[in-house]
Protein backbone atom coordinates (compact mmCIF):
# COMPACT_ATOMS: atom_id res chain seq x y z
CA UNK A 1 -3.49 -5.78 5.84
CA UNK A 2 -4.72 -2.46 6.17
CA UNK A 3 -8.23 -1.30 4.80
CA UNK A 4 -7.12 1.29 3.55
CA UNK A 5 -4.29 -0.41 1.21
CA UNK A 6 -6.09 -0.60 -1.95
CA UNK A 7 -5.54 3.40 -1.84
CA UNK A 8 -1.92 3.21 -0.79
CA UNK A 9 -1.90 0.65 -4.09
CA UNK A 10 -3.76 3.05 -6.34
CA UNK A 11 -1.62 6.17 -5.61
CA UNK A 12 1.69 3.72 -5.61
CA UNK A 13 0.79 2.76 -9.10
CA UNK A 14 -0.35 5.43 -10.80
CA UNK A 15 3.04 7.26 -9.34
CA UNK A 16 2.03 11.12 -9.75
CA UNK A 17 3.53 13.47 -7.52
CA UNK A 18 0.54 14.60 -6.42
CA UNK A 19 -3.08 13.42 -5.92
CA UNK A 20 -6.35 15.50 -5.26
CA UNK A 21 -8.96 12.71 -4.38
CA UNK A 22 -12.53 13.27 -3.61
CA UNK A 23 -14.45 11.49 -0.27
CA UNK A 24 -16.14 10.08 -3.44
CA UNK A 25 -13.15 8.91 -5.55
CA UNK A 26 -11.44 7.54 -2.75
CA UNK A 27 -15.04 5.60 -1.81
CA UNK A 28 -15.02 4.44 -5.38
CA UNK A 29 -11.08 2.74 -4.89
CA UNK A 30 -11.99 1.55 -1.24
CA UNK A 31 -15.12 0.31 -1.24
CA UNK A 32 -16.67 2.26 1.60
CA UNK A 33 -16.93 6.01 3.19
CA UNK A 34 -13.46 7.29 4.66
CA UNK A 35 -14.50 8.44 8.58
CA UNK A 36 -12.19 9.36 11.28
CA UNK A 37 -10.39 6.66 11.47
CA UNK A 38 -8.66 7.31 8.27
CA UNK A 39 -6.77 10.22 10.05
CA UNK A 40 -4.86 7.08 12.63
CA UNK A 41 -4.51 5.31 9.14
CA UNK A 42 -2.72 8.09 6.83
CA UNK A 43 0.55 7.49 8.00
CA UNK A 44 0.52 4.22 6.30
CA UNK A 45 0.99 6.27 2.99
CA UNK A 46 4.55 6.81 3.89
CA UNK A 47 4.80 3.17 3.18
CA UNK A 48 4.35 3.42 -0.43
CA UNK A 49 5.70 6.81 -0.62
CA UNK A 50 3.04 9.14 -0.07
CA UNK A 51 2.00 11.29 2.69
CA UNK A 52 -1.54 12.50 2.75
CA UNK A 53 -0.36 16.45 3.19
CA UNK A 54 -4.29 17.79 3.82
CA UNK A 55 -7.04 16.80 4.71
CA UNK A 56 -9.81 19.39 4.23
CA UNK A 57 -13.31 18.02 5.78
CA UNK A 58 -15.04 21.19 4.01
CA UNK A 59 -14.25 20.14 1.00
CA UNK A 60 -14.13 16.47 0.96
CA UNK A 61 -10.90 16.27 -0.29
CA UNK A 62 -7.37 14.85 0.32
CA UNK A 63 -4.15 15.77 -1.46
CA UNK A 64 -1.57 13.83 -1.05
CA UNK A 65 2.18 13.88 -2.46
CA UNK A 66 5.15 11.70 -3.28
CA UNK A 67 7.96 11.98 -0.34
């Protein structure tokens, strides 16, 4: 199991096309800080049907959308 699957869960259930999450919302469905690692990990969103499309480390965000 991934650490990261309770967010591949979240966005699989909720089923919007797309998703603007906050470093802090995603913390808050996680359970921890996203680092670097998360960018090796994203791919697994393709998995549930979602790619994360950007990552902006300015902002603190990540949008991803249904494939």
């Amino acid at each position: 199991m991934s650490k990261y699957e309770p967010l591949w869960k979240y966005l699989k259930d909720n089923n919007k096309e797309k998703y603007i999450l906050s470093y802090e919302e995603i913390k808050n469905i996680i359970g921890f800080q996203i680092d670097h690692s998360f960018l090796t990990y994203k791919k697994e969103a393709k998995e549930y049907g979602y790619e994360a499309y950007k990552v902006s480390m300015k902002e603190k965000t990540v949008i991803f959308n249904k494939v």
